[in-house]
N, C-alpha and C. Protein backbone atom coordinates (compact mmCIF):
# COMPACT_ATOMS: atom_id res chain seq x y z
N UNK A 1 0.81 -1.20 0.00
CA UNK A 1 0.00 0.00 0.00
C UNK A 1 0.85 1.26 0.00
N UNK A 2 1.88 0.87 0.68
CA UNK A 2 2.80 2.67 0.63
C UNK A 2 3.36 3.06 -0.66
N UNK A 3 3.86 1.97 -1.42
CA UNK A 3 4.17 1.92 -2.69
C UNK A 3 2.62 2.71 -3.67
N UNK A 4 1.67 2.30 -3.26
CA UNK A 4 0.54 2.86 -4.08
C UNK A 4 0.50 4.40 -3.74
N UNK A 5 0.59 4.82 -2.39
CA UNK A 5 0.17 5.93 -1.96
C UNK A 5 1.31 6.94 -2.55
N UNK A 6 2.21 6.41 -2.99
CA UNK A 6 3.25 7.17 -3.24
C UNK A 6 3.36 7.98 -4.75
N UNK A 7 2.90 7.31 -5.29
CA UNK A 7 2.70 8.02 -6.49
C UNK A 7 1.33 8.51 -6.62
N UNK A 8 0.45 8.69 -5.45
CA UNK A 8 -0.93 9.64 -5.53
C UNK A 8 -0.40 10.51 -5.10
N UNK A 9 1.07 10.78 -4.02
CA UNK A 9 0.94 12.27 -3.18
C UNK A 9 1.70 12.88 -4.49
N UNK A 10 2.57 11.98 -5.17
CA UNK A 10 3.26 13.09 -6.17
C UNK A 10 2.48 13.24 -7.10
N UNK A 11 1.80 13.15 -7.66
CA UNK A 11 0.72 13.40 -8.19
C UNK A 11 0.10 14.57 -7.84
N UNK A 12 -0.47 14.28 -6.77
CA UNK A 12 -0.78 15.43 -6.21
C UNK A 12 -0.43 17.00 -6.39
N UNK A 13 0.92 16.18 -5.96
CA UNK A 13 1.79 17.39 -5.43
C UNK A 13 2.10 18.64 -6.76
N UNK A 14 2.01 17.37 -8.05
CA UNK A 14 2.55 18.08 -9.26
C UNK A 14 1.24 18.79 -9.78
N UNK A 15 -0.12 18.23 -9.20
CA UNK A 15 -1.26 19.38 -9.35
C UNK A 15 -1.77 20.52 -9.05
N UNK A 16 -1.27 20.36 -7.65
CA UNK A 16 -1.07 21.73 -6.69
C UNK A 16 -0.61 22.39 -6.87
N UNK A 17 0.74 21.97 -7.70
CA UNK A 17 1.24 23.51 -8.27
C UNK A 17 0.97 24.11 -9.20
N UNK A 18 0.14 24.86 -9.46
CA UNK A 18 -0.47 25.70 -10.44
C UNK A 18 0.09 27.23 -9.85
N UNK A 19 -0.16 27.89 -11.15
CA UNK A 19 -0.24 29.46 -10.83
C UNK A 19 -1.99 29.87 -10.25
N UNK A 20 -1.63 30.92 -8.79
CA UNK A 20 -3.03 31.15 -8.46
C UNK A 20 -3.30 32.26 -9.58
N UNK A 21 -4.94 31.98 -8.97
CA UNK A 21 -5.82 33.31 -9.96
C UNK A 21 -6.71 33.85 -9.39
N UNK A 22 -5.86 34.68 -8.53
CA UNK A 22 -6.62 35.25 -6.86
C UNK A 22 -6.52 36.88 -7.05
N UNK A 23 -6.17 37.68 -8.57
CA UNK A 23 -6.08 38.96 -8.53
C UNK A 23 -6.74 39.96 -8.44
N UNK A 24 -6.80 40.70 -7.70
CA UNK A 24 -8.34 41.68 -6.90
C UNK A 24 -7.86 43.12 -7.97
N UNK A 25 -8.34 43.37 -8.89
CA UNK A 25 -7.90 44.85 -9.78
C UNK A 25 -7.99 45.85 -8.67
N UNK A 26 -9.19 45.87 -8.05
CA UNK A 26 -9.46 46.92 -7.33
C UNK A 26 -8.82 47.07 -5.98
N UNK A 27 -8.04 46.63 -5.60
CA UNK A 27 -6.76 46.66 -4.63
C UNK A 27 -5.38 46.72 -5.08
N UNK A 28 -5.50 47.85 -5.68
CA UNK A 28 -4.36 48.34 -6.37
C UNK A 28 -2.86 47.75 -5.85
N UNK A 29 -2.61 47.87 -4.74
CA UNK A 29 -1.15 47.08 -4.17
C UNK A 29 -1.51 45.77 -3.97
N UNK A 30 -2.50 44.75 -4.07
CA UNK A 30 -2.45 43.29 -4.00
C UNK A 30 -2.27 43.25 -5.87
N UNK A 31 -2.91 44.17 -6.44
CA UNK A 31 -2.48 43.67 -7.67
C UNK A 31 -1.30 44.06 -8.12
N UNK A 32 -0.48 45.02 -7.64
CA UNK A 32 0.49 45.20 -8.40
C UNK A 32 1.82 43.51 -7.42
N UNK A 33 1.01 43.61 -6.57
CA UNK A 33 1.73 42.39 -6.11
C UNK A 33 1.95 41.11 -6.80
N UNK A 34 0.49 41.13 -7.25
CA UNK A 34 0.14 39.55 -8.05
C UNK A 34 0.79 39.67 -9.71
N UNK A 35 1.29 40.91 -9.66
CA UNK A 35 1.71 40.95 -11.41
C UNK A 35 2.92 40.58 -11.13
N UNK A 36 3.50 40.68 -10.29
CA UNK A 36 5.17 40.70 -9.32
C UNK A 36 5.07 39.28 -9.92
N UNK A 37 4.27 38.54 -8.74
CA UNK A 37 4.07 37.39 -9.02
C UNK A 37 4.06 36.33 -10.14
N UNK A 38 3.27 36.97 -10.31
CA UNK A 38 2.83 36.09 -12.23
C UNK A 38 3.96 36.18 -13.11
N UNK A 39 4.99 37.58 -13.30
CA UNK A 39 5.77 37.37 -14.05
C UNK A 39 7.03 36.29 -13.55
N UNK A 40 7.17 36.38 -12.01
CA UNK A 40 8.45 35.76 -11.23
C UNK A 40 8.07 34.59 -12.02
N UNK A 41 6.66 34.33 -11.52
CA UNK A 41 5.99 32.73 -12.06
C UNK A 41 6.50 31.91 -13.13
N UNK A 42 6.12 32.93 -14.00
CA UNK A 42 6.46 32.50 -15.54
C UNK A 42 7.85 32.15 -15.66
N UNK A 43 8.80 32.96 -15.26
CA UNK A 43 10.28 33.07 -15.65
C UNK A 43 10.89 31.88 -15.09
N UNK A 44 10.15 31.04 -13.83
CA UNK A 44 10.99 30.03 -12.84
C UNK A 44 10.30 28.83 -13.46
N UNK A 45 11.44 27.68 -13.09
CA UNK A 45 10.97 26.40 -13.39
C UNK A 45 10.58 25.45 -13.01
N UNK A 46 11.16 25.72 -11.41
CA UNK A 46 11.40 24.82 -10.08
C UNK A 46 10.14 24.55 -9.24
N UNK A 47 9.35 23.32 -9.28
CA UNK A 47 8.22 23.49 -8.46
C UNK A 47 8.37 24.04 -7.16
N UNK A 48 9.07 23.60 -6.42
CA UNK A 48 9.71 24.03 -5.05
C UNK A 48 9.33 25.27 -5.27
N UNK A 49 9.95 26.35 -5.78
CA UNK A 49 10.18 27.76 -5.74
C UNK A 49 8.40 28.34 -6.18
N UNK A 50 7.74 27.45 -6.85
CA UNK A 50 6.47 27.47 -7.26
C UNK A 50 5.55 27.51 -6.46
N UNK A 51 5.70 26.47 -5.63
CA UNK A 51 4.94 26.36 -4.51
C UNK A 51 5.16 27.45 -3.18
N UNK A 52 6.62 28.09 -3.64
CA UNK A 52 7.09 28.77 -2.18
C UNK A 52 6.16 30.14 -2.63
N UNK A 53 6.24 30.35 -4.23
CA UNK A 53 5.87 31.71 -4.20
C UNK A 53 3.92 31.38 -3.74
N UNK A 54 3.52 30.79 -4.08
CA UNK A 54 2.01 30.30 -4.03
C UNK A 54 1.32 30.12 -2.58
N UNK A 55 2.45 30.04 -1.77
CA UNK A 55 2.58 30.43 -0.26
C UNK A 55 2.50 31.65 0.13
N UNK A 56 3.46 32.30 -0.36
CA UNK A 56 3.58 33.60 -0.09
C UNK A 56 2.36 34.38 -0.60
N UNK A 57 1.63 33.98 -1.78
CA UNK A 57 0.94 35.33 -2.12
C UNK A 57 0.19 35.13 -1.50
N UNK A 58 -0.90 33.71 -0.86
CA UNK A 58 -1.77 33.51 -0.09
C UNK A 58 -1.62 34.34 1.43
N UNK A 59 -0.28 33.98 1.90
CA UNK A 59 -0.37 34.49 3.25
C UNK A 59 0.02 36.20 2.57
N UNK A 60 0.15 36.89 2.11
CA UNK A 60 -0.13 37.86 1.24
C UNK A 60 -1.63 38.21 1.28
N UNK A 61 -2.38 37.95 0.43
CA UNK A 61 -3.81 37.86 0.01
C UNK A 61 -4.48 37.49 1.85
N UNK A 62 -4.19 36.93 2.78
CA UNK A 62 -4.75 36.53 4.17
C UNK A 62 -4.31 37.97 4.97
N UNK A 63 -3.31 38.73 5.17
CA UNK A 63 -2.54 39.92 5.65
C UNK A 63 -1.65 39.10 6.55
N UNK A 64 -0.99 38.22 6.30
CA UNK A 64 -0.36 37.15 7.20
C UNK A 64 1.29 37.85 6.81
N UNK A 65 1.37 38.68 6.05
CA UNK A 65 3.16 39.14 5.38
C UNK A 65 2.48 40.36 4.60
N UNK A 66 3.57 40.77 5.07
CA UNK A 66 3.69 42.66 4.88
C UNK A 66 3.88 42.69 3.16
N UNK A 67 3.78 43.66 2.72
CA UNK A 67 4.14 43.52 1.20
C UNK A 67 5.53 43.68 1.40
N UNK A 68 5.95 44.35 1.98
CA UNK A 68 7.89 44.93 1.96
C UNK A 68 8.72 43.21 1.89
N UNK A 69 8.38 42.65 3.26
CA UNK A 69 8.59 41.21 2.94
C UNK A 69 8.08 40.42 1.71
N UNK A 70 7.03 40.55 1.69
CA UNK A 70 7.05 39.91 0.43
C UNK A 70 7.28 40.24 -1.09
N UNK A 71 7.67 41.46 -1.16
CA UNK A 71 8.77 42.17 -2.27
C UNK A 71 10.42 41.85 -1.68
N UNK A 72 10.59 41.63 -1.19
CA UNK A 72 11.88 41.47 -0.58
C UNK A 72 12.15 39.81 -0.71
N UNK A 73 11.22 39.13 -0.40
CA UNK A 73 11.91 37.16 -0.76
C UNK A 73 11.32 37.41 -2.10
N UNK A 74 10.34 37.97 -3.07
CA UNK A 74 10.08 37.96 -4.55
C UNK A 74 11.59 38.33 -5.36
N UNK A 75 12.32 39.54 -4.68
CA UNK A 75 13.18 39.84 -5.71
C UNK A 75 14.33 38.65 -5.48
N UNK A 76 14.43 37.84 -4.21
CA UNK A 76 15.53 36.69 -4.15
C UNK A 76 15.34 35.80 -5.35
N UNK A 77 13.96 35.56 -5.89
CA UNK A 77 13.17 34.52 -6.83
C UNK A 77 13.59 35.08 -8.10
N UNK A 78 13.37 36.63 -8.08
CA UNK A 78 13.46 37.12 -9.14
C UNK A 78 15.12 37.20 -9.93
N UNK A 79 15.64 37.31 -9.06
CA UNK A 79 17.39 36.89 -9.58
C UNK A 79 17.73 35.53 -9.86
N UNK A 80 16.82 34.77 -8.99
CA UNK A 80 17.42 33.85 -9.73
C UNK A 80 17.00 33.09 -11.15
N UNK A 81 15.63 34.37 -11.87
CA UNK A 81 15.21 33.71 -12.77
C UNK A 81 15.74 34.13 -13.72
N UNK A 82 16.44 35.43 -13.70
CA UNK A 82 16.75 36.19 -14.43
C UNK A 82 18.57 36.73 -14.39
N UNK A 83 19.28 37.01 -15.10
CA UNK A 83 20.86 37.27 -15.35
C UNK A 83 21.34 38.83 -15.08
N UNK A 84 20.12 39.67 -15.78
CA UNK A 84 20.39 40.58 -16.04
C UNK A 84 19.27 41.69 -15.23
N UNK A 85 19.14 41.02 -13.56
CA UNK A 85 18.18 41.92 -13.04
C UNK A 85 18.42 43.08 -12.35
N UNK A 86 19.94 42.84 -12.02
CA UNK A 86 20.68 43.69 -11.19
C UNK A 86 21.06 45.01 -12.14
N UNK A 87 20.76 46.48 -12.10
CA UNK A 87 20.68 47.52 -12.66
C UNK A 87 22.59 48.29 -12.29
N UNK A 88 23.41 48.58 -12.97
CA UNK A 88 24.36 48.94 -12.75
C UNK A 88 24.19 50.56 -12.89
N UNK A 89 24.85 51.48 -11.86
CA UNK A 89 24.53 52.54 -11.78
C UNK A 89 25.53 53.39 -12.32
N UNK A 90 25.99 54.47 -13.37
CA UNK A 90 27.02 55.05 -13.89
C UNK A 90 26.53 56.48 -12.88
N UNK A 91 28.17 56.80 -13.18
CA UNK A 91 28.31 58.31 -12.66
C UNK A 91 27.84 59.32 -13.35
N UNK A 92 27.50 60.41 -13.09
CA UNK A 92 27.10 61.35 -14.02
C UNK A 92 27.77 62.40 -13.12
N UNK A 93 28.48 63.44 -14.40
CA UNK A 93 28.85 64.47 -13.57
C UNK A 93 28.31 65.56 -14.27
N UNK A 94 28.41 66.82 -13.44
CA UNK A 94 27.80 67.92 -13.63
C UNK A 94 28.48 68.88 -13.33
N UNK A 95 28.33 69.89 -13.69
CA UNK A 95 29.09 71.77 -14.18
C UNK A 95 28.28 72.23 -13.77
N UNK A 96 28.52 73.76 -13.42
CA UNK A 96 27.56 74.77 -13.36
C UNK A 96 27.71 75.90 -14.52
N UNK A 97 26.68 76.24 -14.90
CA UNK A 97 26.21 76.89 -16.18
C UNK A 97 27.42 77.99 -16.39
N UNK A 98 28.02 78.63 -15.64
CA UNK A 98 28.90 79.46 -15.70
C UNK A 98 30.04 79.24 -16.47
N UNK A 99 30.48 77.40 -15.82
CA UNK A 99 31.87 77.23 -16.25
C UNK A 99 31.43 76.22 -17.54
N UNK A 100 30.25 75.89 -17.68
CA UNK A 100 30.19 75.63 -19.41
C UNK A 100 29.96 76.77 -19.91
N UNK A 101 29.09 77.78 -20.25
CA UNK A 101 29.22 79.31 -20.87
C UNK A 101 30.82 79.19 -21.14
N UNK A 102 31.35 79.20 -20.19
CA UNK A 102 32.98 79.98 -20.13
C UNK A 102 34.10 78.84 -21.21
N UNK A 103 33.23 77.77 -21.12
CA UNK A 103 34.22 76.60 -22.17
C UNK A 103 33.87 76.58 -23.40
N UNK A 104 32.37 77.17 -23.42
CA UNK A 104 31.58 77.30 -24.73
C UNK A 104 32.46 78.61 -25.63
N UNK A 105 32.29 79.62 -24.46
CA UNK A 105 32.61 80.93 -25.20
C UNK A 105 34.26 80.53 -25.53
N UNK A 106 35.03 79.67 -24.58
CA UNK A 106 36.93 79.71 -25.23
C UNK A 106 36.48 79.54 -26.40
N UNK A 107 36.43 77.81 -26.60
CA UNK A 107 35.82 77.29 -27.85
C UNK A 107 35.68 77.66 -28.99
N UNK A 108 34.45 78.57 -28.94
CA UNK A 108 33.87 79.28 -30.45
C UNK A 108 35.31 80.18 -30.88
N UNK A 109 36.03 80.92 -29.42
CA UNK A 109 36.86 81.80 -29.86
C UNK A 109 38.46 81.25 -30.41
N UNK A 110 38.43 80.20 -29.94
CA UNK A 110 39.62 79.06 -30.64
C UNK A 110 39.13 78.90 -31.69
N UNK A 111 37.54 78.28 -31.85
CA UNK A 111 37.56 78.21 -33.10
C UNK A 111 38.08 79.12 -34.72
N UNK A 112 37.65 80.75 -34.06
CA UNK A 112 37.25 82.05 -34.91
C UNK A 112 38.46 82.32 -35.37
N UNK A 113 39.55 81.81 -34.51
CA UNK A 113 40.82 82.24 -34.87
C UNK A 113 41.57 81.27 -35.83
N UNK A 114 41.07 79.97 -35.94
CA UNK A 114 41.79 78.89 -36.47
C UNK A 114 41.94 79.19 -37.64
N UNK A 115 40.71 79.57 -37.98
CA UNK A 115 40.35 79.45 -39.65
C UNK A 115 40.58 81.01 -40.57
């Protein structure tokens, strides 16, 4: 008999994991939550991680986890579905209008003389 029961729980188990379809439009932050969701969804392969997120949005959707937490273990999911999630930040530098005027005006006047 354990031998039988064993391939009903995985069974199971591989039914249960579905994507939910629990999205409230009109609760603007549960839905922008559940879009979080749905895309992490799509991108992962791993039932495990399937089932973890399907946890989360429930106790989510119950008020059982804060959204901050649960944006916070989403983006752990979200790196690992993705290569290129991490945003690299460049420097930008900046002048004040004076001392470009003043590089503008050398400039033109280097130029006036060249020619």
């Amino acid at each position: 008999m354990s031998e039988e029961t064993k391939p009903e729980t995985e069974e199971a188990q591989t039914e249960e994991i579905k994507k939910l379809l629990i999205d409230d439009p009109s609760d603007f932050k549960f839905h922008a939550a559940y879009m979080a969701y749905s895309e992490t969804w799509d991108k992962l392969s791993s039932p495990e991680i399937k089932k973890e997120l399907n946890e989360m949005l429930m106790s989510l959707s119950k008020d059982e986890m804060s959204y901050s937490n649960f944006y916070r273990t989403l983006d752990e999911y979200r790196r690992q579905g993705s290569k290129h999630f991490e945003f690299s930040r460049e420097r930008i530098e900046t002048q004040r209008k004076r001392d470009w005027r003043q590089k503008q005006t050398r400039s033109q006047r280097n130029q006036r003389h060249r020619h």
